[in-house]
C-alpha atoms as a PDB file:
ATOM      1  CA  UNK A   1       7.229  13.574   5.021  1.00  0.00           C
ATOM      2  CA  UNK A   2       4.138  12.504   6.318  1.00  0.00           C
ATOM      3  CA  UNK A   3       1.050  11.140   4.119  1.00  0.00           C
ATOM      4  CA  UNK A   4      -1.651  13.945   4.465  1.00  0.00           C
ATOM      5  CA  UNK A   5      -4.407  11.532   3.758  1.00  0.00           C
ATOM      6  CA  UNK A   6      -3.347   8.611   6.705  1.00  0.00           C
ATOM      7  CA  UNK A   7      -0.497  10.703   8.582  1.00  0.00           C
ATOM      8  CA  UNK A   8       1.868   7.107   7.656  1.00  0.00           C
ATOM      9  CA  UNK A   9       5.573   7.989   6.768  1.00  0.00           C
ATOM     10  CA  UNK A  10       6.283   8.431   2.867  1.00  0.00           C
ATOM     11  CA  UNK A  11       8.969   6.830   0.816  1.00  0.00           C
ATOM     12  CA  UNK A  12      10.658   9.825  -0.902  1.00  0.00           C
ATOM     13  CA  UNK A  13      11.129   8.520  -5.019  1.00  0.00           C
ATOM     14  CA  UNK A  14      11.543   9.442  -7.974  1.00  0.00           C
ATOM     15  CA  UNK A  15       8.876   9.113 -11.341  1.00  0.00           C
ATOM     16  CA  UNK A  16      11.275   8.610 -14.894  1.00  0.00           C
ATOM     17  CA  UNK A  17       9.940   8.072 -18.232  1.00  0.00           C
ATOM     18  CA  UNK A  18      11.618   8.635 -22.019  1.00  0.00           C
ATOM     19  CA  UNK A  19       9.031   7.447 -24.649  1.00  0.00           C
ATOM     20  CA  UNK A  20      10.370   4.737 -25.449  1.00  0.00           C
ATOM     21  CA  UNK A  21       9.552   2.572 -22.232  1.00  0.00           C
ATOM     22  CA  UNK A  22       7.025   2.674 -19.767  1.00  0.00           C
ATOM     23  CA  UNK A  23       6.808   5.062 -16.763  1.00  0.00           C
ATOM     24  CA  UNK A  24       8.406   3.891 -13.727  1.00  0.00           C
ATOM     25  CA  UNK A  25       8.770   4.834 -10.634  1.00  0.00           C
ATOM     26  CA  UNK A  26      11.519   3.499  -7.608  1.00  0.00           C
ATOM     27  CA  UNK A  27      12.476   4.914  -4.869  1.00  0.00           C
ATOM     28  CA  UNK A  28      15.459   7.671  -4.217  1.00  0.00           C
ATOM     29  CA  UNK A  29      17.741   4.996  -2.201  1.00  0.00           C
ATOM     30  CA  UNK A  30      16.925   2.096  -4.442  1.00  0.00           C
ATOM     31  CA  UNK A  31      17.589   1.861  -7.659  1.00  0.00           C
ATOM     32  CA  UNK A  32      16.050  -0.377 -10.579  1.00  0.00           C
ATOM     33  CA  UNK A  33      18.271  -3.345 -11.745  1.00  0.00           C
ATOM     34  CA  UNK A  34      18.171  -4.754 -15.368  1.00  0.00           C
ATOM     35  CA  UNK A  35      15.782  -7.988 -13.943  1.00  0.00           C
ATOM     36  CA  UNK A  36      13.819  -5.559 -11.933  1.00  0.00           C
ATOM     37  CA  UNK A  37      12.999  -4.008 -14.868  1.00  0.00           C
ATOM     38  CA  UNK A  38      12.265  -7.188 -17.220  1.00  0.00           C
ATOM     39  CA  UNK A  39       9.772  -8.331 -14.531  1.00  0.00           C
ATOM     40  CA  UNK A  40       8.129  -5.041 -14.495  1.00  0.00           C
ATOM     41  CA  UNK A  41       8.837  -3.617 -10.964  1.00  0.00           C
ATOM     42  CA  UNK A  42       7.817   0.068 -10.742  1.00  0.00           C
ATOM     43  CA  UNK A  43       5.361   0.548 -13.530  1.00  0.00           C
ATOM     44  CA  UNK A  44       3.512   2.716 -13.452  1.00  0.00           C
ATOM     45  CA  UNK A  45       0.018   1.497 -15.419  1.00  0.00           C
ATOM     46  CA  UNK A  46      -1.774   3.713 -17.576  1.00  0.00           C
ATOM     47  CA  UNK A  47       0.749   5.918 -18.227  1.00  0.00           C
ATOM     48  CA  UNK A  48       2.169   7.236 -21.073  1.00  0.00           C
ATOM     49  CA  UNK A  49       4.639  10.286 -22.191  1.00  0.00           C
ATOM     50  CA  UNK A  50       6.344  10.977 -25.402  1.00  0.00           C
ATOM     51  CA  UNK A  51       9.282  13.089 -23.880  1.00  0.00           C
ATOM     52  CA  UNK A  52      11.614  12.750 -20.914  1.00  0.00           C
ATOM     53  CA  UNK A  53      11.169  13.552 -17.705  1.00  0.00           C
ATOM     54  CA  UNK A  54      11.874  12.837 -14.160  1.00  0.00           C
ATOM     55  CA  UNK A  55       9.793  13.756 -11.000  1.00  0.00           C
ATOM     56  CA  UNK A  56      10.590  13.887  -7.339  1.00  0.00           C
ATOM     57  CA  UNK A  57       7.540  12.270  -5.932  1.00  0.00           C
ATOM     58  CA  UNK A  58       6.586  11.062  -2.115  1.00  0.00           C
ATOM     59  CA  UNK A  59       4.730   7.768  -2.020  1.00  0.00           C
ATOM     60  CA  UNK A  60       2.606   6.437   0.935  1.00  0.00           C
ATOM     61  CA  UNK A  61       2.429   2.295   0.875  1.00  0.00           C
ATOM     62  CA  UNK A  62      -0.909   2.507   2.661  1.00  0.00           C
ATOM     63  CA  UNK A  63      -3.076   4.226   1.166  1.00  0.00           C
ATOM     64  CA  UNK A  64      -1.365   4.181  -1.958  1.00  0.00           C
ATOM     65  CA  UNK A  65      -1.635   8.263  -2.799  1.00  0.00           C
ATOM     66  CA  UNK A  66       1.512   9.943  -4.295  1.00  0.00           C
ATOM     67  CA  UNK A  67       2.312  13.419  -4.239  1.00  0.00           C
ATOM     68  CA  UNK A  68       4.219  14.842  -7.115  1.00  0.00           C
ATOM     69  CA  UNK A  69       6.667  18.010  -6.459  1.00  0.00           C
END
């Protein structure tokens, strides 16, 4: 998919969070390792959510804009 904002290619990912951690987000071919998470890779600041989910989400690395589906 391409970013509406910049027309740049998007990096197809997914947005998880469970309450009891932060909210993260990695993308769909690349998933978070145990270290990746100690260090803090793919949090998302800010947010909070006191229930479970998981989003499919489209992120653009230039302009930094993601689109939630």
């Amino acid at each position: 998919m391409n970013c509406p904002f910049c027309e740049q290619e998007m990096i197809p990912g997914m947005m998880t969070g469970d309450g009891r951690s932060v909210v993260r987000w990695a993308p769909l071919d690349d998933k978070l390792s145990f270290v990746d998470k100690i260090v803090g890779k793919g949090i998302v600041t800010g947010a909070t959510y006191k229930l479970g989910f998981k989003i499919e989400t489209q992120y653009c690395p230039h302009c930094k804009k993601m689109i939630f589906k």
